[in-house]
N, C-alpha and C. Protein backbone atom coordinates (compact mmCIF):
# COMPACT_ATOMS: atom_id res chain seq x y z
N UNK A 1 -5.24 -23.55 -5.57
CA UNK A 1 -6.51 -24.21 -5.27
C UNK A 1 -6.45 -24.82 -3.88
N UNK A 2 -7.42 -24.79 -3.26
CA UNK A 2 -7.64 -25.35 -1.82
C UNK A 2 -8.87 -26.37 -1.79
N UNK A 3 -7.76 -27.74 -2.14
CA UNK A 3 -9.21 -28.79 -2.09
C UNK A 3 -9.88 -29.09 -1.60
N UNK A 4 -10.71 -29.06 -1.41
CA UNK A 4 -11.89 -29.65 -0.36
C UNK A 4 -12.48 -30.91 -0.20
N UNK A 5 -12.07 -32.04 -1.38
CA UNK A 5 -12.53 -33.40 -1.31
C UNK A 5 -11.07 -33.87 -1.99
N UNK A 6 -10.30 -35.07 -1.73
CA UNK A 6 -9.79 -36.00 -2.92
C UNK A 6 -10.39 -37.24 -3.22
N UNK A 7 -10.48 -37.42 -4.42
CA UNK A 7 -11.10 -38.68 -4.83
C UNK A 7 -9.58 -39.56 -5.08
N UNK A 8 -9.49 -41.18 -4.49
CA UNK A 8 -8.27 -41.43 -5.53
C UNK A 8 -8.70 -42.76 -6.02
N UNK A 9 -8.34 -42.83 -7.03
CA UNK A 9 -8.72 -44.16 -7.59
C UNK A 9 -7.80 -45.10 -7.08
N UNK A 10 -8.66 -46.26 -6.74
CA UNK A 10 -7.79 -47.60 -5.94
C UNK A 10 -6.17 -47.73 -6.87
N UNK A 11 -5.72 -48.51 -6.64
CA UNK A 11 -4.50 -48.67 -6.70
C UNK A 11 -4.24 -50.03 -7.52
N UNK A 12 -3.26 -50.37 -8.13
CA UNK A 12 -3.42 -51.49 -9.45
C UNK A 12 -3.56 -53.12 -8.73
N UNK A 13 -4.38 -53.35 -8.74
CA UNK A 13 -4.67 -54.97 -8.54
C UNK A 13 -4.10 -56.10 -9.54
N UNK A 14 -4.31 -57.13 -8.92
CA UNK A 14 -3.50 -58.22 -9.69
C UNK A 14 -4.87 -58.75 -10.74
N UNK A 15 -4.87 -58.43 -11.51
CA UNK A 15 -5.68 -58.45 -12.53
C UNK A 15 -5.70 -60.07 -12.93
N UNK A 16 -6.65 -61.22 -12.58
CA UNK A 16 -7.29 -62.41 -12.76
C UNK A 16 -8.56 -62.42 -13.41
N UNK A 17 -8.40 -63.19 -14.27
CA UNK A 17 -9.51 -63.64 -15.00
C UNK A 17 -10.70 -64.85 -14.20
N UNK A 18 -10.38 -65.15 -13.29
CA UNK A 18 -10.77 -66.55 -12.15
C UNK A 18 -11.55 -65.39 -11.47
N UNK A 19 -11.32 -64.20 -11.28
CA UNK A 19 -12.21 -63.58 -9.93
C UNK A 19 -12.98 -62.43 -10.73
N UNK A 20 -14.03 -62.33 -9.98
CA UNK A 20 -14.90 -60.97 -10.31
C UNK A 20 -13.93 -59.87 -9.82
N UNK A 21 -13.57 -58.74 -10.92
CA UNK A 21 -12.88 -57.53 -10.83
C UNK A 21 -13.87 -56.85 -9.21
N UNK A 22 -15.09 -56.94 -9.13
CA UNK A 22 -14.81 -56.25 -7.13
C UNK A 22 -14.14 -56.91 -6.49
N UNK A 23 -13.24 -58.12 -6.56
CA UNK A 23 -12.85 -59.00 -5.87
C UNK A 23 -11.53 -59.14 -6.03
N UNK A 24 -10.81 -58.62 -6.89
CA UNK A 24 -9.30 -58.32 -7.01
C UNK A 24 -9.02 -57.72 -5.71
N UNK A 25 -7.38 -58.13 -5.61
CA UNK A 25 -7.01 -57.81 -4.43
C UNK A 25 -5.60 -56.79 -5.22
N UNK A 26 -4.97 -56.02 -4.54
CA UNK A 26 -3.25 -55.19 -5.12
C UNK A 26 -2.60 -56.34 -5.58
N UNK A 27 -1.95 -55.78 -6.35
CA UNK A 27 -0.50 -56.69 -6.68
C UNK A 27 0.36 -55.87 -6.00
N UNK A 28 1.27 -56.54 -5.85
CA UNK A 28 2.73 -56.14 -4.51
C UNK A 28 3.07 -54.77 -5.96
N UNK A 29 3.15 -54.72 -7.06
CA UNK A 29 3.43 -53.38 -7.02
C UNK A 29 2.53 -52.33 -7.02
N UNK A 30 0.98 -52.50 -7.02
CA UNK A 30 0.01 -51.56 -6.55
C UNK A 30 -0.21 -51.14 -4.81
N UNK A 31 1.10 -52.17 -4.09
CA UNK A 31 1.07 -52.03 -2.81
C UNK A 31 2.10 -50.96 -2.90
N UNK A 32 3.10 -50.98 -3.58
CA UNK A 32 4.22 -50.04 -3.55
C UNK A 32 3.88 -48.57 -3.62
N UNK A 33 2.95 -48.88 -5.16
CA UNK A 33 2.25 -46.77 -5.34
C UNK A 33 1.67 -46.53 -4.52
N UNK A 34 0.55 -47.55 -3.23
CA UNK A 34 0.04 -46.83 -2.14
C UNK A 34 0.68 -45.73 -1.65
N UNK A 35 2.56 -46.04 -1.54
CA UNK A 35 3.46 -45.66 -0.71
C UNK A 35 3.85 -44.24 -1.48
N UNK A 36 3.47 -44.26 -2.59
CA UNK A 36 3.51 -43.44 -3.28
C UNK A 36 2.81 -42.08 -3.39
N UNK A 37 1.83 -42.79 -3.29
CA UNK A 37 0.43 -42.21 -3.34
C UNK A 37 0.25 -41.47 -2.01
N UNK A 38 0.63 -42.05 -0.86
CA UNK A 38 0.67 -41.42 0.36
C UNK A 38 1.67 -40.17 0.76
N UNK A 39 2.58 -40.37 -0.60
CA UNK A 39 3.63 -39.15 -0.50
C UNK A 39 3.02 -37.75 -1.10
N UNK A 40 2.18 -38.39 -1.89
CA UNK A 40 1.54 -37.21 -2.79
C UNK A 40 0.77 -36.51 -1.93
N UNK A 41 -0.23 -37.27 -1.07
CA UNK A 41 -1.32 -36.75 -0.16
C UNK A 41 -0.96 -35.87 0.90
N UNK A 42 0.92 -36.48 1.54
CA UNK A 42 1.17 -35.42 2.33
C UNK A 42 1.40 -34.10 2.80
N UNK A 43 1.48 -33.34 1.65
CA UNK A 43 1.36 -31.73 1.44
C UNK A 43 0.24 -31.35 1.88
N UNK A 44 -1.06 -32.20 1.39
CA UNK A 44 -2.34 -31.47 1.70
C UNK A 44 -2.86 -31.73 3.43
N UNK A 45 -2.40 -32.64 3.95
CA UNK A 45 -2.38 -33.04 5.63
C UNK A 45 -3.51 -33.59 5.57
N UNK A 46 -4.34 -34.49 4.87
CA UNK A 46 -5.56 -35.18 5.00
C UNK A 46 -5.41 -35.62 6.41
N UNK A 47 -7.06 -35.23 6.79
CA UNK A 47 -7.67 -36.58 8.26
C UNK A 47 -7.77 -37.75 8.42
N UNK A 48 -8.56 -37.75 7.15
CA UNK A 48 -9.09 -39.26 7.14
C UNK A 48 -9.15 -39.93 5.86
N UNK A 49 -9.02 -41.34 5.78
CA UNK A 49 -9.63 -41.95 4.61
C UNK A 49 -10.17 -42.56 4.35
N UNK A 50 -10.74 -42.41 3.49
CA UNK A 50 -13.00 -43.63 3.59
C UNK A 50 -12.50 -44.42 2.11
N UNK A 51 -13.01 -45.40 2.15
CA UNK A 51 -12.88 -46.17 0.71
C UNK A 51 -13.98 -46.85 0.71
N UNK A 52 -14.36 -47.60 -0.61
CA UNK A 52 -15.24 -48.24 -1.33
C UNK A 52 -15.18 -49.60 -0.14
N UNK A 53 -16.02 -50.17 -0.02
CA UNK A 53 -16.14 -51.97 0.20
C UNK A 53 -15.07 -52.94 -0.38
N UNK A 54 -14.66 -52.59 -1.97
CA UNK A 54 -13.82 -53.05 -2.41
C UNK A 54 -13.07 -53.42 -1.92
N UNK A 55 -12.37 -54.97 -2.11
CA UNK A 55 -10.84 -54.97 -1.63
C UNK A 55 -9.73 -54.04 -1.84
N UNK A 56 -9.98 -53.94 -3.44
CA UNK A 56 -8.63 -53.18 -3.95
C UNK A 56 -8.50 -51.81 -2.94
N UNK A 57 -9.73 -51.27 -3.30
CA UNK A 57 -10.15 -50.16 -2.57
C UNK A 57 -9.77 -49.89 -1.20
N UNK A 58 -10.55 -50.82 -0.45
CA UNK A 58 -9.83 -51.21 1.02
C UNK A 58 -8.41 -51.03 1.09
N UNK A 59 -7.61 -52.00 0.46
CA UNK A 59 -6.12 -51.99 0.80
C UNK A 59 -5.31 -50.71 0.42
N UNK A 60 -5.69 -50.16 -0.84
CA UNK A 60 -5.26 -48.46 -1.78
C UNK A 60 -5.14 -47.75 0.43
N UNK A 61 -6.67 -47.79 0.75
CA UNK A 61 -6.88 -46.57 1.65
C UNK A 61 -5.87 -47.22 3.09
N UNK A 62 -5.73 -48.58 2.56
CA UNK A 62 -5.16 -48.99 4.41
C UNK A 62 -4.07 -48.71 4.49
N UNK A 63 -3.19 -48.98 3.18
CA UNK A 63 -1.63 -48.91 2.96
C UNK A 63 -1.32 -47.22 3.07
N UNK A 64 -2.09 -46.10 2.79
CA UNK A 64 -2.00 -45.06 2.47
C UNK A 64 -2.19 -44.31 3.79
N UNK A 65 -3.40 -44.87 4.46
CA UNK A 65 -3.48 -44.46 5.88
C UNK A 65 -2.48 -44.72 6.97
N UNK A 66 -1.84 -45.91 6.75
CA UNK A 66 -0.82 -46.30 7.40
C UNK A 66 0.45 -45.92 6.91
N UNK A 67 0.78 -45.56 5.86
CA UNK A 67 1.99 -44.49 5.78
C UNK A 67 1.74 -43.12 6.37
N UNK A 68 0.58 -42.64 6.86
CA UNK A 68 0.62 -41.24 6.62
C UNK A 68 0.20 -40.97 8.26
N UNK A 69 -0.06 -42.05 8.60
CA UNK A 69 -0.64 -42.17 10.26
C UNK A 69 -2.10 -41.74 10.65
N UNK A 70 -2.77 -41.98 9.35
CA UNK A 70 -4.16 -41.34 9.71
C UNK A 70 -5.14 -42.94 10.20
N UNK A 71 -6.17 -42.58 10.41
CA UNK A 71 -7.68 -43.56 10.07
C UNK A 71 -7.85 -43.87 8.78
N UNK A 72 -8.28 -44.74 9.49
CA UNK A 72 -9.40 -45.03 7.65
C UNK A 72 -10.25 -46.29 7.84
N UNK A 73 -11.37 -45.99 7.11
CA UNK A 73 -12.84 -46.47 7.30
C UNK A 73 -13.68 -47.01 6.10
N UNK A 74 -14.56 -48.02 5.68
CA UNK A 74 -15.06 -48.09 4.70
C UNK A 74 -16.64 -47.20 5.04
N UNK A 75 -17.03 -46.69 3.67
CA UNK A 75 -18.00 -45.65 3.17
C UNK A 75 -19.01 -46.90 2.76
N UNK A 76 -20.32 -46.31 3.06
CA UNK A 76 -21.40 -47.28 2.41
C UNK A 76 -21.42 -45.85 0.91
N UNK A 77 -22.01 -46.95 -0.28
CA UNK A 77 -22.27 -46.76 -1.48
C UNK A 77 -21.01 -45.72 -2.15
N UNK A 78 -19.85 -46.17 -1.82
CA UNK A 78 -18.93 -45.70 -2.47
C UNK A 78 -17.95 -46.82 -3.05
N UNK A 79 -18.60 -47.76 -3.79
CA UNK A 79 -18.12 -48.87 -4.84
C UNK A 79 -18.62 -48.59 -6.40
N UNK A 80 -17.66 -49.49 -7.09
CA UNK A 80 -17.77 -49.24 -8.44
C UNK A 80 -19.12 -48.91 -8.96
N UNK A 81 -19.10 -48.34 -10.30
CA UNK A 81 -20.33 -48.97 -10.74
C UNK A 81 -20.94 -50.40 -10.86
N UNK A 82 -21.66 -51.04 -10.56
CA UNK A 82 -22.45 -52.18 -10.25
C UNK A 82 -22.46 -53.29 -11.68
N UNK A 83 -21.67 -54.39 -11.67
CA UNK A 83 -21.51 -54.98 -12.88
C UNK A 83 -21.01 -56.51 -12.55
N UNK A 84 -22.00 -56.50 -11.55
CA UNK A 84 -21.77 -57.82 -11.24
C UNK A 84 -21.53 -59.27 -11.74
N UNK A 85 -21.24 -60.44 -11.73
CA UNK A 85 -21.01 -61.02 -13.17
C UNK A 85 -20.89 -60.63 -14.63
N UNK A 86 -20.35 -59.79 -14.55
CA UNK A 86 -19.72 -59.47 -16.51
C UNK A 86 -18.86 -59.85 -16.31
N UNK A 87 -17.27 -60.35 -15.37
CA UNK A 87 -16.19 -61.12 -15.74
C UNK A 87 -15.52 -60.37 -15.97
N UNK A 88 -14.24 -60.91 -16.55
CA UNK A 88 -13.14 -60.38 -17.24
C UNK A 88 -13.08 -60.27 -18.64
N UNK A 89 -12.87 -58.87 -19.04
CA UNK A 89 -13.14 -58.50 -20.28
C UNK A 89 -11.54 -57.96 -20.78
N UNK A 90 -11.20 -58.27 -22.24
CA UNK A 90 -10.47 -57.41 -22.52
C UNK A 90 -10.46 -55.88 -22.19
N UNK A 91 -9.25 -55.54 -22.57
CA UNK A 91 -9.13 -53.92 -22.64
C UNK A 91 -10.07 -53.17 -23.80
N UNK A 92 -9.68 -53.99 -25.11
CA UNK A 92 -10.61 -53.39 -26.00
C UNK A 92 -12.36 -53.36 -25.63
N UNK A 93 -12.86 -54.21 -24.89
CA UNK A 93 -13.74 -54.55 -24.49
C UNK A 93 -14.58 -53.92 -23.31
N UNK A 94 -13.61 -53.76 -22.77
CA UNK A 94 -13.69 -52.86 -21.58
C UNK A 94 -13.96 -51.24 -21.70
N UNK A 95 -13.14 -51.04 -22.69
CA UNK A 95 -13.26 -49.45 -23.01
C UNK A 95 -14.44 -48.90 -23.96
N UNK A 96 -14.99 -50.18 -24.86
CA UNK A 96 -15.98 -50.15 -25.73
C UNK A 96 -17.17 -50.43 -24.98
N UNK A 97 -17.46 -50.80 -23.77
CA UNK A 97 -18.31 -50.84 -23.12
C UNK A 97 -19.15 -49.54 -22.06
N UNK A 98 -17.77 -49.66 -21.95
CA UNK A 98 -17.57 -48.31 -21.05
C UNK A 98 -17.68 -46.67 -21.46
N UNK A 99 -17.31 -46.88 -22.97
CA UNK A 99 -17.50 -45.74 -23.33
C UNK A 99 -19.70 -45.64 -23.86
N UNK A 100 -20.13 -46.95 -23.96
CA UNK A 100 -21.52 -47.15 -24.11
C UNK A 100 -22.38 -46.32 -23.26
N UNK A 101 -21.50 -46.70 -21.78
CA UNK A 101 -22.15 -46.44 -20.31
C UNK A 101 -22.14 -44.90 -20.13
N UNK A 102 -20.82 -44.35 -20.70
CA UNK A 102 -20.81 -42.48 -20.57
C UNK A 102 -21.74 -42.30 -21.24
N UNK A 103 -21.61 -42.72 -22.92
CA UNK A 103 -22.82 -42.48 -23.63
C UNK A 103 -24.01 -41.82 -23.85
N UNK A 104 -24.83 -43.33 -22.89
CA UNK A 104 -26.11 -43.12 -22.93
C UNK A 104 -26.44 -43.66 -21.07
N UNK A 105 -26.50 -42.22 -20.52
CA UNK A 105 -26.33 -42.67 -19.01
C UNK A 105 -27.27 -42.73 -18.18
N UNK A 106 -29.05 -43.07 -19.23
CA UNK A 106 -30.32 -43.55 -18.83
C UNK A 106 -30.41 -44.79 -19.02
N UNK A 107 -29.65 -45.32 -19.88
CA UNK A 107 -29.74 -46.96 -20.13
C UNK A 107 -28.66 -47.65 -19.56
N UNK A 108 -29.31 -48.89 -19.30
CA UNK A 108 -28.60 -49.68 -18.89
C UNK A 108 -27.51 -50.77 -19.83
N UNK A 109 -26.68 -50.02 -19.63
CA UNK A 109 -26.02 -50.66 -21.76
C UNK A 109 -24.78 -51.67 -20.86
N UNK A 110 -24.36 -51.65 -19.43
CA UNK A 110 -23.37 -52.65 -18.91
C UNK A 110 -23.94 -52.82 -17.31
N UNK A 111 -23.37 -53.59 -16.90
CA UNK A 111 -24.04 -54.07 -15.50
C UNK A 111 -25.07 -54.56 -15.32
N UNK A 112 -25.45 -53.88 -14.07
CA UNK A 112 -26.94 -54.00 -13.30
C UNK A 112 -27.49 -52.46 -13.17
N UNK A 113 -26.57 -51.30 -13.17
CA UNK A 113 -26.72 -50.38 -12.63
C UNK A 113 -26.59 -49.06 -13.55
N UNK A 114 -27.16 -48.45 -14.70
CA UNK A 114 -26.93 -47.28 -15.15
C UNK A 114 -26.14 -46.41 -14.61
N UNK A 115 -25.74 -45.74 -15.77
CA UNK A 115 -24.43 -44.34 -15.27
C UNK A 115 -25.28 -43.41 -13.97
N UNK A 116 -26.49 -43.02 -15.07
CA UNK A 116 -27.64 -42.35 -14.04
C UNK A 116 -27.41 -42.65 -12.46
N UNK A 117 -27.88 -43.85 -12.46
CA UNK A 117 -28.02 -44.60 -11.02
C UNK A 117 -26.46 -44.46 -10.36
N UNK A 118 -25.76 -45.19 -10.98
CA UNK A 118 -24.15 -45.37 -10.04
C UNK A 118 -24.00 -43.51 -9.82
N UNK A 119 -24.29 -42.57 -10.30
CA UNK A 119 -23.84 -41.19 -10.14
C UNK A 119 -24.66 -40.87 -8.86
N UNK A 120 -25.88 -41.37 -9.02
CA UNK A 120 -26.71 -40.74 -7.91
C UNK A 120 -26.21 -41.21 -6.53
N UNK A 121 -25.98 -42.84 -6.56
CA UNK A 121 -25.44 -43.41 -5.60
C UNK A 121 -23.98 -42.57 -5.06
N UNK A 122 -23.20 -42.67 -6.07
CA UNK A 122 -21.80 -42.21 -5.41
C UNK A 122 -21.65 -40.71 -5.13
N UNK A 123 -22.97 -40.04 -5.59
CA UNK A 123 -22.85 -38.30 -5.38
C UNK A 123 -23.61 -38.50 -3.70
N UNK A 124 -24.71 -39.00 -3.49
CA UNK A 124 -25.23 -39.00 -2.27
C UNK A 124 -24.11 -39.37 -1.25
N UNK A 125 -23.70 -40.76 -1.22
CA UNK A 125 -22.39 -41.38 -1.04
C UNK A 125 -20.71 -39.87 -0.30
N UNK A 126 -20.43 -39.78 -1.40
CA UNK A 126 -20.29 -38.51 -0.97
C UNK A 126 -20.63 -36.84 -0.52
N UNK A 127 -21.81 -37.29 -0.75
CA UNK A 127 -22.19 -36.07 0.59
C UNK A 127 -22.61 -36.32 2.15
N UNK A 128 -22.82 -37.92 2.40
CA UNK A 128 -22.56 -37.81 3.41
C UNK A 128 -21.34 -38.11 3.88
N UNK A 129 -19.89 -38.68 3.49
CA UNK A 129 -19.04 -38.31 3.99
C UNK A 129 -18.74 -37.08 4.32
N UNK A 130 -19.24 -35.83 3.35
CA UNK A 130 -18.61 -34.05 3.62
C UNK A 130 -19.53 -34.07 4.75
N UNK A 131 -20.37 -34.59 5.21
CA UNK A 131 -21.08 -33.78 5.70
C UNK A 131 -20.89 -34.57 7.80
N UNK A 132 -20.34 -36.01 7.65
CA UNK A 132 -19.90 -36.64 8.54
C UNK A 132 -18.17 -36.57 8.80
N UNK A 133 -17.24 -36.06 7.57
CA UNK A 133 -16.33 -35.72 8.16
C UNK A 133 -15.48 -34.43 7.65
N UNK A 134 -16.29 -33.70 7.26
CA UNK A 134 -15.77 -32.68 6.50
C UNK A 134 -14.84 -32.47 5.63
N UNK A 135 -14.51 -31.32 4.96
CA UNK A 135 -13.82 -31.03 4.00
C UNK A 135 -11.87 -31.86 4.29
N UNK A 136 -11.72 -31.45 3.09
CA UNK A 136 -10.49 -32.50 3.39
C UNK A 136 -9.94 -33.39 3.58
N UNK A 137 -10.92 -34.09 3.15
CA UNK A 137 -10.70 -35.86 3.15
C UNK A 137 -9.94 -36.54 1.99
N UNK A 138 -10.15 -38.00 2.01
CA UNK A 138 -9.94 -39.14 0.51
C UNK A 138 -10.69 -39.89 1.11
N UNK A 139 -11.06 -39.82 -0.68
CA UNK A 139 -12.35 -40.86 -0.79
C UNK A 139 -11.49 -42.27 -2.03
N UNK A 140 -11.41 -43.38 -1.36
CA UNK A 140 -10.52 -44.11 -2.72
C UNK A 140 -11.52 -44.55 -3.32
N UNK A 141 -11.71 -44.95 -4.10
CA UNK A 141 -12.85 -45.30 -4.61
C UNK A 141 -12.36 -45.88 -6.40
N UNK A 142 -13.54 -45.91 -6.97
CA UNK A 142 -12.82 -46.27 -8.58
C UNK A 142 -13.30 -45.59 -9.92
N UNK A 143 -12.62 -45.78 -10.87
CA UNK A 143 -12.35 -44.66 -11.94
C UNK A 143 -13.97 -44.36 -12.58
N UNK A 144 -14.82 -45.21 -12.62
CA UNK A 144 -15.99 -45.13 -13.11
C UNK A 144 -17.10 -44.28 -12.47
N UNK A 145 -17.25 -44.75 -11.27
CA UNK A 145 -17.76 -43.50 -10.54
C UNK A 145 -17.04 -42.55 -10.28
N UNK A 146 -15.65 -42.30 -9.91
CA UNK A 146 -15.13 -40.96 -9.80
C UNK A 146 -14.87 -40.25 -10.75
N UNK A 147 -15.30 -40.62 -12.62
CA UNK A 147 -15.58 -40.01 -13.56
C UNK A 147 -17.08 -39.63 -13.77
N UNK A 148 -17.60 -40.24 -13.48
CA UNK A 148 -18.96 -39.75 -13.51
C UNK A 148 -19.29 -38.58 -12.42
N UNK A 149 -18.69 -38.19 -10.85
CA UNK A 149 -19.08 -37.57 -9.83
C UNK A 149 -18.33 -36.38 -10.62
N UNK A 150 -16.81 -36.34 -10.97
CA UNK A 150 -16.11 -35.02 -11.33
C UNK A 150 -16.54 -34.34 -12.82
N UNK A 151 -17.00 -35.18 -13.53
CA UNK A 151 -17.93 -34.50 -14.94
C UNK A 151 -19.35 -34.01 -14.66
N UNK A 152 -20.20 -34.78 -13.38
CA UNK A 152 -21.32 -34.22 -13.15
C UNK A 152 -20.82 -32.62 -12.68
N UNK A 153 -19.82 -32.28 -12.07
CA UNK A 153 -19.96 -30.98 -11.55
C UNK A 153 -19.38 -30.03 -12.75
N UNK A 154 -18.12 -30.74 -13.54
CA UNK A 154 -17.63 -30.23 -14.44
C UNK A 154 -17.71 -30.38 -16.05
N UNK A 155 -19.19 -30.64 -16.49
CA UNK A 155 -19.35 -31.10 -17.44
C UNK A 155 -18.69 -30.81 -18.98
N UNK A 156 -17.87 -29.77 -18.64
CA UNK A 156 -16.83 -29.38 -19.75
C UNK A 156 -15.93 -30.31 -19.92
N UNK A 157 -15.57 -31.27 -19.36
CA UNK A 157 -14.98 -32.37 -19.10
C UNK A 157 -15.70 -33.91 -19.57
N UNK A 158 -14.73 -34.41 -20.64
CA UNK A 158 -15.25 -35.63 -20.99
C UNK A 158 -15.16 -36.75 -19.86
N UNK A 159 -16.12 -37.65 -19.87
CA UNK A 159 -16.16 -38.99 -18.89
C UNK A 159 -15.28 -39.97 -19.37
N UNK A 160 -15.38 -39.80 -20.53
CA UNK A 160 -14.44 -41.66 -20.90
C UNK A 160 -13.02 -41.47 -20.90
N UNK A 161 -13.01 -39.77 -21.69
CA UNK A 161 -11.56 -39.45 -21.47
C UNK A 161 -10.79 -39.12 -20.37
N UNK A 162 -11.00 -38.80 -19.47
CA UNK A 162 -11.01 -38.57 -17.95
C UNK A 162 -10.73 -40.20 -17.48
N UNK A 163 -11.93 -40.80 -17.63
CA UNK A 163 -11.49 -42.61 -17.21
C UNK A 163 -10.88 -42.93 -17.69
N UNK A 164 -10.49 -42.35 -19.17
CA UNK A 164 -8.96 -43.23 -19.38
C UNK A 164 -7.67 -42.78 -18.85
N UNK A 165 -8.08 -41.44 -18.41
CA UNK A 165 -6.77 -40.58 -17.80
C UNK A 165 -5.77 -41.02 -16.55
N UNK A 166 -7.20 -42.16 -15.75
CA UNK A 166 -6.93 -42.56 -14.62
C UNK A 166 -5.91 -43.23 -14.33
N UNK A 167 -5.16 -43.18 -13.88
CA UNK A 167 -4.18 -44.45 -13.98
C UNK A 167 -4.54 -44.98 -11.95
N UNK A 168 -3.50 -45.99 -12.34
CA UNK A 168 -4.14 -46.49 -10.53
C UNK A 168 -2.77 -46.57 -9.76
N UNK A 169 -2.75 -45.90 -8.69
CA UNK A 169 -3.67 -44.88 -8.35
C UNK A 169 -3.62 -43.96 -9.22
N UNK A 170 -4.73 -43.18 -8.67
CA UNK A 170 -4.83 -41.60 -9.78
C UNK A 170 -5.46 -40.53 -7.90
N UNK A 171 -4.53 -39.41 -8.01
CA UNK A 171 -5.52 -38.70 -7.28
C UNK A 171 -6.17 -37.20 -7.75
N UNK A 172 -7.28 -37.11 -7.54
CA UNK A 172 -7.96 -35.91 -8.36
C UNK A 172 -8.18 -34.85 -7.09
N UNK A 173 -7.85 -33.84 -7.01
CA UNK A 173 -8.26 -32.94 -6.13
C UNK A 173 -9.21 -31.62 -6.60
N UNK A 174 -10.53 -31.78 -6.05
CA UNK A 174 -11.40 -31.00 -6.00
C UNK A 174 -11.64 -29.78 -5.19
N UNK A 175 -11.98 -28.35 -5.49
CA UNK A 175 -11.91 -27.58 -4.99
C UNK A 175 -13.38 -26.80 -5.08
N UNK A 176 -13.63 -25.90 -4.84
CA UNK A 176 -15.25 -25.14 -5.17
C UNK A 176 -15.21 -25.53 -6.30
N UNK A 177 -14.72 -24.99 -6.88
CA UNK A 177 -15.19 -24.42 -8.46
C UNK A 177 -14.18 -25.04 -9.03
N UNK A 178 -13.08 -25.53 -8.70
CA UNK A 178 -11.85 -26.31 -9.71
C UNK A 178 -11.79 -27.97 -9.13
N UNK A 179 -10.89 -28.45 -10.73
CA UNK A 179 -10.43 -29.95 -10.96
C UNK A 179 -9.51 -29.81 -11.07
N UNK A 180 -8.41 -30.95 -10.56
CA UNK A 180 -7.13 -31.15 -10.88
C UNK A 180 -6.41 -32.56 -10.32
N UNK A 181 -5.90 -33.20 -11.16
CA UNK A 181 -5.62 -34.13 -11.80
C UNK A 181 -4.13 -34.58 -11.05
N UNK A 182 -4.25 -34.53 -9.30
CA UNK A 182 -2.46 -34.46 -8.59
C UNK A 182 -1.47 -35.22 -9.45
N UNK A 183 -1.95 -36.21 -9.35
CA UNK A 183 -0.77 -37.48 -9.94
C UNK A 183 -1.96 -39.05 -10.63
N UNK A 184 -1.20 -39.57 -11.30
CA UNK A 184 -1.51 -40.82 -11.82
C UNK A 184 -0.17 -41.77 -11.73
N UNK A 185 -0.29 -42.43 -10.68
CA UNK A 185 0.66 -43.14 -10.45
C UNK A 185 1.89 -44.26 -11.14
């Protein structure tokens, strides 16, 4: 396969209950898999790397860019799905929510922002990166929208199961017509 986009999901944050999850920053060992993560990427010789607004996001693409000697830039509308004040939720909680949102992805069953909506956002989102820096990029970004963008094309593919597949990092490499799943860190 010859990818033409990677998506990677940010990298493990220090998970606080005091901060809104867009607002997590790495934990020193989600700084480590960057390093990791940047080993994985080097076979394919990426240009560039665009990330979400996110912190986590931010730091996944800075630590990764800076092992690998590339750029890297933040992307408008390539952040989570939109769930602003919901807090910190359990795991059980989290996944029961989330699996609501694959669901039924006209309603608004978590957030502010339907599956519908966050897909449209992060599919536009990434087309103008392909189209401002072409094929062969990383996009870091996070597991919710980058399950929703890789099931919209591959709908043989479950969303929740796929988001749970993610681990952080996770990198997915996309090709025409194929998915594949590099590493989960």
């Amino acid at each position: 396969m010859t990818p033409r986009l990677f998506l990677v999901r940010h990298s493990l944050p220090e998970l606080r209950s005091d901060v809104e999850p867009r607002l997590w920053r790495l934990s020193e060992e989600g700084q480590r898999r960057c390093r990791l993560l940047a080993d994985r990427l080097r076979p394919y010789a990426p240009r560039l790397i665009v990330s979400s607004i996110e912190h986590k996001a931010v730091e996944t693409a800075a630590v990764a860019a800076s092992e690998l000697g590339l750029a890297h830039r933040v992307g408008e509308g390539l952040e989570e799905h939109h769930r602003h004040g919901v807090g910190f939720l359990s795991r059980d909680e989290l996944e029961r929510r989330i699996s609501a949102f694959f669901d039924r992805p006209r309603e608004l069953v978590f957030g502010s922002e339907t599956a519908e909506a966050a897909l449209r956002r992060f599919s536009d989102a990434v087309r103008r990166e392909l189209a401002a820096g072409g094929e062969g990029q990383v996009v870091v970004a996070h597991g919710t929208v980058i399950s929703l963008y890789v099931t919209s094309l591959h709908p043989e593919i479950d969303p929740f199961e796929l988001w749970k597949r993610l681990g952080t990092p996770a990198l997915v490499a996309l090709g025409e017509t194929e998915v594949e799943i590099v590493a989960s860190v």
